[in-house]
C-alpha atoms as a PDB file:
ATOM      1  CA  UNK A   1     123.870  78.988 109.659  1.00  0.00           C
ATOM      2  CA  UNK A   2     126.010  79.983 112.456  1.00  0.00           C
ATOM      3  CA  UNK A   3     123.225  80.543 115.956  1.00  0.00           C
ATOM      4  CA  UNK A   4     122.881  84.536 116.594  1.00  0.00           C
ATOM      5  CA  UNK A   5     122.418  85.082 120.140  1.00  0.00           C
ATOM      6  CA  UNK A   6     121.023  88.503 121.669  1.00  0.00           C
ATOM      7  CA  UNK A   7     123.862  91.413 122.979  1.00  0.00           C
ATOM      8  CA  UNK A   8     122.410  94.352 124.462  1.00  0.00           C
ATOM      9  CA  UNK A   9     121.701  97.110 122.312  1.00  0.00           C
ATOM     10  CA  UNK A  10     121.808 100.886 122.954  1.00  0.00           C
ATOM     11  CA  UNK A  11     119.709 103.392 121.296  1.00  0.00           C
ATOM     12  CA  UNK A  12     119.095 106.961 122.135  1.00  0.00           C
ATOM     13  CA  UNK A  13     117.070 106.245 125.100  1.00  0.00           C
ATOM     14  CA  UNK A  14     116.660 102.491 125.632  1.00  0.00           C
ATOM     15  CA  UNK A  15     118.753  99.776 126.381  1.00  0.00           C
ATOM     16  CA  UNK A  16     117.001  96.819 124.761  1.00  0.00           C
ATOM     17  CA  UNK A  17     118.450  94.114 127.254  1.00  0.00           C
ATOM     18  CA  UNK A  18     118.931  90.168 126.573  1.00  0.00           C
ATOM     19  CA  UNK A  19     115.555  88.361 128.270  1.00  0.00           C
ATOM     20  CA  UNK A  20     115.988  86.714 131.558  1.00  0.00           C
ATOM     21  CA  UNK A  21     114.106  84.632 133.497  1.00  0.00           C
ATOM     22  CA  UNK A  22     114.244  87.569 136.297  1.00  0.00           C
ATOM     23  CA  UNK A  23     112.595  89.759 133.964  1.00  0.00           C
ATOM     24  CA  UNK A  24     109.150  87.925 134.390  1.00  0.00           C
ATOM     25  CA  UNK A  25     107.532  89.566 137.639  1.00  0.00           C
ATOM     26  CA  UNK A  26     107.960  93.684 136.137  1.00  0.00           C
ATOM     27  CA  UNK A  27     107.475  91.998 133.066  1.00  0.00           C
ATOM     28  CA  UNK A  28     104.564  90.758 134.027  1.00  0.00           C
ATOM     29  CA  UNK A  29     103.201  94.472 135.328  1.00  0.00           C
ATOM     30  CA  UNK A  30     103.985  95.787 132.386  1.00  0.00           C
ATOM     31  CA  UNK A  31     102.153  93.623 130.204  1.00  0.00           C
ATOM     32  CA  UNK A  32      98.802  93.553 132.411  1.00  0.00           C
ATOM     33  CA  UNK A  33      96.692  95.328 129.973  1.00  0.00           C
ATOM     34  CA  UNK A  34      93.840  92.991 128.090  1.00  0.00           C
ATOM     35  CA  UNK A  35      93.783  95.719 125.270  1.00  0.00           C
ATOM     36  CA  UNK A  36      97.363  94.855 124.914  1.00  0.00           C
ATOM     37  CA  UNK A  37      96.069  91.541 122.985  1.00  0.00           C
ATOM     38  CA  UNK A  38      93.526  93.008 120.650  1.00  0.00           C
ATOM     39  CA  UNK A  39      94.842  92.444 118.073  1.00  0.00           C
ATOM     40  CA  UNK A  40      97.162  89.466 118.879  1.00  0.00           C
ATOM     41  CA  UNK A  41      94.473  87.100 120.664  1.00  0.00           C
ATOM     42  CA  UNK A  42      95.118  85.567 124.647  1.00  0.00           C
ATOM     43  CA  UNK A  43      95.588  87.112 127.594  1.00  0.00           C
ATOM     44  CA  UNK A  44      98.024  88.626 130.110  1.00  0.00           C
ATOM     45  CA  UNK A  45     100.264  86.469 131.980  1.00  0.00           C
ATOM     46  CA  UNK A  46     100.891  85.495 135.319  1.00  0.00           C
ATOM     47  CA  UNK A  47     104.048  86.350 136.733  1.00  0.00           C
ATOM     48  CA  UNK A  48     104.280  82.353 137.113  1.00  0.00           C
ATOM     49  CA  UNK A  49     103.769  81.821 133.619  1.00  0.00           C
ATOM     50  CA  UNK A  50     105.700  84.420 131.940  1.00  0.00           C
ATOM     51  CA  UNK A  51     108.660  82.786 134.323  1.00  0.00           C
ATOM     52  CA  UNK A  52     107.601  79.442 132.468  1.00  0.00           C
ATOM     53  CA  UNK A  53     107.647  81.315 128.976  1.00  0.00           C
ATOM     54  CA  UNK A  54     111.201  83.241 129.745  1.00  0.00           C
ATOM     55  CA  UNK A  55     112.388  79.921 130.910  1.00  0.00           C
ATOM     56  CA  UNK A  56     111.754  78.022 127.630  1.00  0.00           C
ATOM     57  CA  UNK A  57     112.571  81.030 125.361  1.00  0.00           C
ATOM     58  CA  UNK A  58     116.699  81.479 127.405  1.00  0.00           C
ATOM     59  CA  UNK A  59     117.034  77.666 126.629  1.00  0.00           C
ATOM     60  CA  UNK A  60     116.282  78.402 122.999  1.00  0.00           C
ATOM     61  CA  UNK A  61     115.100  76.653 120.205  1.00  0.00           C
ATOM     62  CA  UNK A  62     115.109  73.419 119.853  1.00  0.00           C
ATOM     63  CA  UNK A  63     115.749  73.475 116.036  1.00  0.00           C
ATOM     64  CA  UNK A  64     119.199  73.963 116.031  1.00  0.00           C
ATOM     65  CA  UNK A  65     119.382  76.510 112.893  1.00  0.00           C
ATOM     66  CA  UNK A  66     116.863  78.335 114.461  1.00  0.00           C
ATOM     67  CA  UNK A  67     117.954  81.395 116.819  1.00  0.00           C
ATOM     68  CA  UNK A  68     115.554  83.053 119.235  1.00  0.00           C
ATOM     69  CA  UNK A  69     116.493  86.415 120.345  1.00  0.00           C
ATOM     70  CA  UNK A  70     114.758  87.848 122.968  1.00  0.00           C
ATOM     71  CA  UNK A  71     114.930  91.169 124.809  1.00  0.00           C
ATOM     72  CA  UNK A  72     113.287  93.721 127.339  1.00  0.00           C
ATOM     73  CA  UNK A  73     112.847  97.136 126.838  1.00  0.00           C
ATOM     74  CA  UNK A  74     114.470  99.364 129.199  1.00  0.00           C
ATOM     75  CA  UNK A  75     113.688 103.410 129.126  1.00  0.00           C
ATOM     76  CA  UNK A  76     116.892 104.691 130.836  1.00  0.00           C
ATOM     77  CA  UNK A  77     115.872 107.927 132.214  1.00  0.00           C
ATOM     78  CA  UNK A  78     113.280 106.287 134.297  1.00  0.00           C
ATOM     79  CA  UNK A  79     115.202 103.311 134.876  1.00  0.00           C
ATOM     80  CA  UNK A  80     112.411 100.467 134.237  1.00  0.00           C
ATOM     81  CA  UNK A  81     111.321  97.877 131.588  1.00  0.00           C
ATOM     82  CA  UNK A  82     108.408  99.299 129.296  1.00  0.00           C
ATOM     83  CA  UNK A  83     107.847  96.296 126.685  1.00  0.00           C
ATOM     84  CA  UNK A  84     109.932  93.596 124.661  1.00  0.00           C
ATOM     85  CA  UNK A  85     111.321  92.968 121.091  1.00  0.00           C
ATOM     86  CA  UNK A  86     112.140  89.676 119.756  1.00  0.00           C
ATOM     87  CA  UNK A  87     113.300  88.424 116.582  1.00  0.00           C
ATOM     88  CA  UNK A  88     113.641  84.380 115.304  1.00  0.00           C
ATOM     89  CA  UNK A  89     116.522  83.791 112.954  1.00  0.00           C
ATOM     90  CA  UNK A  90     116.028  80.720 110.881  1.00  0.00           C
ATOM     91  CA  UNK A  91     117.466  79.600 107.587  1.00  0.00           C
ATOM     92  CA  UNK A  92     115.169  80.885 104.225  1.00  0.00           C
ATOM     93  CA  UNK A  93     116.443  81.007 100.709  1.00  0.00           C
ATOM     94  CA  UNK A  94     118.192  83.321  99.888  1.00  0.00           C
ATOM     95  CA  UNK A  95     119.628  84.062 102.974  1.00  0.00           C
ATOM     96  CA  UNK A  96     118.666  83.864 106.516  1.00  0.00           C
ATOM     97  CA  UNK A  97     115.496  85.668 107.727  1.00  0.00           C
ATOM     98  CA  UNK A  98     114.813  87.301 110.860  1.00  0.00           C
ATOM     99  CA  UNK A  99     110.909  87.792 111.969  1.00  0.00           C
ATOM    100  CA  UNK A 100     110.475  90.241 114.258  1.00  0.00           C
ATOM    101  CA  UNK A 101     108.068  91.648 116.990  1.00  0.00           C
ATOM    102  CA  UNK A 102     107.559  94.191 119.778  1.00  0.00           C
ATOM    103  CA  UNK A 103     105.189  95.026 122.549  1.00  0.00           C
ATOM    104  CA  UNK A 104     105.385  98.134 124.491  1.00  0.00           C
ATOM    105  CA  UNK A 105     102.947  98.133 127.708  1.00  0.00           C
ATOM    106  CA  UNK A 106     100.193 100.448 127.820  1.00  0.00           C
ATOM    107  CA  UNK A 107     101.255 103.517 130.155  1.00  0.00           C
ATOM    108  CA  UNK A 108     104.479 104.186 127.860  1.00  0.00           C
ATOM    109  CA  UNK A 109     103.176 104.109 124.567  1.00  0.00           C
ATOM    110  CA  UNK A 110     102.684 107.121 121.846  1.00  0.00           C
ATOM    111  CA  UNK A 111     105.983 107.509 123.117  1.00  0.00           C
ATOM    112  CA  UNK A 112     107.972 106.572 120.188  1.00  0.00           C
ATOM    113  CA  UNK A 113     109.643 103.779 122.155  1.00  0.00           C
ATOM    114  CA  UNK A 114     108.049 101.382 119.910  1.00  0.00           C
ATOM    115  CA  UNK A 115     109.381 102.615 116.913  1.00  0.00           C
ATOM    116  CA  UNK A 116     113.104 103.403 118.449  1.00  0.00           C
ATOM    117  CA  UNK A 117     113.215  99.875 120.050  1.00  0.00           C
ATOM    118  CA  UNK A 118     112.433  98.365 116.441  1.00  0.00           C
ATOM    119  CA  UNK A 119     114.782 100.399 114.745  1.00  0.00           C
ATOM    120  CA  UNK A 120     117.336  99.463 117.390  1.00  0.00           C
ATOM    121  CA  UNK A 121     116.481  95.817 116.703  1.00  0.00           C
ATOM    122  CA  UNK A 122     116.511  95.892 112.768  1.00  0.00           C
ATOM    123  CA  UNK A 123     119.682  97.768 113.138  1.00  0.00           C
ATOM    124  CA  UNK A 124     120.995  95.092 115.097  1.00  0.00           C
ATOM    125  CA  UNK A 125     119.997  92.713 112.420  1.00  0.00           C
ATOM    126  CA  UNK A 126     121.612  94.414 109.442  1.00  0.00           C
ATOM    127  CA  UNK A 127     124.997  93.671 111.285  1.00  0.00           C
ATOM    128  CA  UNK A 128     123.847  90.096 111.520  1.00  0.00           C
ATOM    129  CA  UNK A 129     123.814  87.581 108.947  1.00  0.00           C
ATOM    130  CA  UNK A 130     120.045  88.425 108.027  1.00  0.00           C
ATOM    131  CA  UNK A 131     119.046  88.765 104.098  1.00  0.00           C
ATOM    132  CA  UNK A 132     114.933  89.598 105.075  1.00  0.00           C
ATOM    133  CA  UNK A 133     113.314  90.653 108.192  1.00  0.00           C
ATOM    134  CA  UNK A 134     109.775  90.399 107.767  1.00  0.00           C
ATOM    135  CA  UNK A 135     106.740  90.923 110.702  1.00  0.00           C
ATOM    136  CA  UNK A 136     103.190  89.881 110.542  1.00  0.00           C
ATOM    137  CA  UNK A 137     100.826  92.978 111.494  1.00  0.00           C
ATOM    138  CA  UNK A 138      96.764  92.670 111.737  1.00  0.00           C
ATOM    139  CA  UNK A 139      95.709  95.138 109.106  1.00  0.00           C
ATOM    140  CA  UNK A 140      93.640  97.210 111.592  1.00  0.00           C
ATOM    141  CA  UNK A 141      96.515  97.650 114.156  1.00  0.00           C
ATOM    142  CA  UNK A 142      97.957 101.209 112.750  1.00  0.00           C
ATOM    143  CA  UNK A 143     100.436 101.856 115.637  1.00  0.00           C
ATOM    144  CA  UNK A 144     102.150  98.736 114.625  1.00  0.00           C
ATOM    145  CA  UNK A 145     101.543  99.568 110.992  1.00  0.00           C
ATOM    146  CA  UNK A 146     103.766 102.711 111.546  1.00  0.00           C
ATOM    147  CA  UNK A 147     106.179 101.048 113.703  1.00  0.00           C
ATOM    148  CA  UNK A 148     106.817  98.545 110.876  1.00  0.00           C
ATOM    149  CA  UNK A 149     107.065 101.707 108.086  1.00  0.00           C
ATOM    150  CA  UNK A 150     109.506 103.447 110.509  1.00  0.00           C
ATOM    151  CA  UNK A 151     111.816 100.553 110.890  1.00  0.00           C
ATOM    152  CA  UNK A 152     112.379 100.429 107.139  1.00  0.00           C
ATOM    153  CA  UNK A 153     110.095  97.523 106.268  1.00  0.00           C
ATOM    154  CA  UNK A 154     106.696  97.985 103.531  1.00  0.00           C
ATOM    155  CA  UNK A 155     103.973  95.619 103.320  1.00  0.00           C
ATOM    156  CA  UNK A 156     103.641  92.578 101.204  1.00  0.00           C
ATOM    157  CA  UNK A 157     100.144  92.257 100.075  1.00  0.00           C
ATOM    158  CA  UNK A 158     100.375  88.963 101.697  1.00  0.00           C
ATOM    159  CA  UNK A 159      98.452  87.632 104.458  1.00  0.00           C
ATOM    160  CA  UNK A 160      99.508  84.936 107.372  1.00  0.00           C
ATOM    161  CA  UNK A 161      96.799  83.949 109.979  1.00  0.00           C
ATOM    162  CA  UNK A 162      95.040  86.966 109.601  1.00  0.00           C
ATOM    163  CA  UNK A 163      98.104  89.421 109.330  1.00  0.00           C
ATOM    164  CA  UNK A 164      99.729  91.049 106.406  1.00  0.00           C
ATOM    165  CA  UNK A 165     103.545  90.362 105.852  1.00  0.00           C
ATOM    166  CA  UNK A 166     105.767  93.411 105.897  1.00  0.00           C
ATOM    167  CA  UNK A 167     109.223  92.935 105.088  1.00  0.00           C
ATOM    168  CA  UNK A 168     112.843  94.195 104.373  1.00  0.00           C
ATOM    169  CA  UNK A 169     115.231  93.008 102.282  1.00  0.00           C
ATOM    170  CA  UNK A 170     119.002  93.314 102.519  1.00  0.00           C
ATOM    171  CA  UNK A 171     120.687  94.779  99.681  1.00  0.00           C
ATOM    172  CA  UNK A 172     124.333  94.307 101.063  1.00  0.00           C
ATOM    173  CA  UNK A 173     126.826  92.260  98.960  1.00  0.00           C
ATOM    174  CA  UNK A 174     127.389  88.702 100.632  1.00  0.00           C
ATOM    175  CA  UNK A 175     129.373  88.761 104.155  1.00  0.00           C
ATOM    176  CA  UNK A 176     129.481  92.611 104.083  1.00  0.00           C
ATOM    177  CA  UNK A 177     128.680  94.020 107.776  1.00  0.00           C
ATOM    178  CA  UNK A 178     126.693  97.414 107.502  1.00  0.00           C
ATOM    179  CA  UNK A 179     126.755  99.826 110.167  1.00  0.00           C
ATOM    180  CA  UNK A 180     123.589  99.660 112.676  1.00  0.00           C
ATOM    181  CA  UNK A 181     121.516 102.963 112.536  1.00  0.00           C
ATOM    182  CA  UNK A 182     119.848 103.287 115.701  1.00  0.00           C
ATOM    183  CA  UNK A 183     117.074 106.180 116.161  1.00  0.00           C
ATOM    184  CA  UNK A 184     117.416 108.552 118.512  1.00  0.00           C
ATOM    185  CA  UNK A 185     113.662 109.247 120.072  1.00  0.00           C
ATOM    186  CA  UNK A 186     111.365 109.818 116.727  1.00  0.00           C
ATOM    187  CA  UNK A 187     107.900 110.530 116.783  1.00  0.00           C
ATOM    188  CA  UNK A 188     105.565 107.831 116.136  1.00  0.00           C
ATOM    189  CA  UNK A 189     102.844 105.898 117.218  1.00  0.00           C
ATOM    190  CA  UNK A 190     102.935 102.832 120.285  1.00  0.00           C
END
């Protein structure tokens, strides 16, 4: 598997930007909240040790057929980072799969910038060598829940770590690039 490295993307209102290491300190106010890990356990970071974090995440996995892609959230209009989306690219059979996340900080979300940054991102991913994208959602987080249904991907039934699997599953022929379809500012929840 060829490594997949994060290029900006543009959607209707954010610019979902490769992660840097200088993203840490806003990064850091933007992910303050405690209720921001309710669902996902730990708490908010240090500017220090999200720098740590960004640092090991740019040098990228050490597996080598393992990509980590890594981005910030940027809401144009007001010109600042809101949250992150990520996705890890690693060999599966059939084909490569790509799990994904997001995290949009507390003041911006019922936005829709949730849901438009993960469309963005699985959009992104159809253009990439990816046969499944699948996330891992805690059954009582509903915002993420309809995130996950608005980016095009339906629930398993099966359960990681306390989380049910949601997936999506490429139905392109072999080596055929689709066109990325990128939302432009739906409703939804986060």
């Amino acid at each position: 598997m060829n490594i997949i490295g994060a290029k900006a993307i543009g959607t209707g209102r954010l610019d979902l930007l490769p992660l840097l290491v200088e993203h840490a300190e806003e990064m850091a106010a933007v992910l303050s909240d405690p209720d921001l890990h309710t669902f996902t356990g730990g708490a908010p970071a240090t500017p220090e040790a999200l720098r740590s974090r960004y640092q090991r995440l740019v040098a990228g996995s050490p597996a080598p057929a393992v990509s980590w892609c890594n981005w910030v959230i940027r809401l144009r209009d007001e010109a600042c980072l809101v949250g992150t989306v990520q996705a890890t690219i690693g060999p599966s059979a059939p084909g490569p799969v790509a799990e994904i996340a997001w995290v949009v900080g507390t003041p911006w979300q019922g936005r829709g910038i949730a849901t438009e940054a993960a469309r963005g991102l699985v959009g992104w991913l159809g253009q990439q060598p990816v046969h499944t994208v699948i996330a891992h959602i805690h059954p009582e987080h509903h915002g993420s829940a309809a995130v996950a249904t608005a980016a095009g991907l339906t629930p398993t039934g099966e359960w990681h770590d306390g989380e049910i699997k949601w997936h999506l599953t490429s139905t392109r022929p072999q080596g055929h690039r689709r066109r990325p379809t990128y939302s432009r500012g739906s409703r939804g929840a986060v």
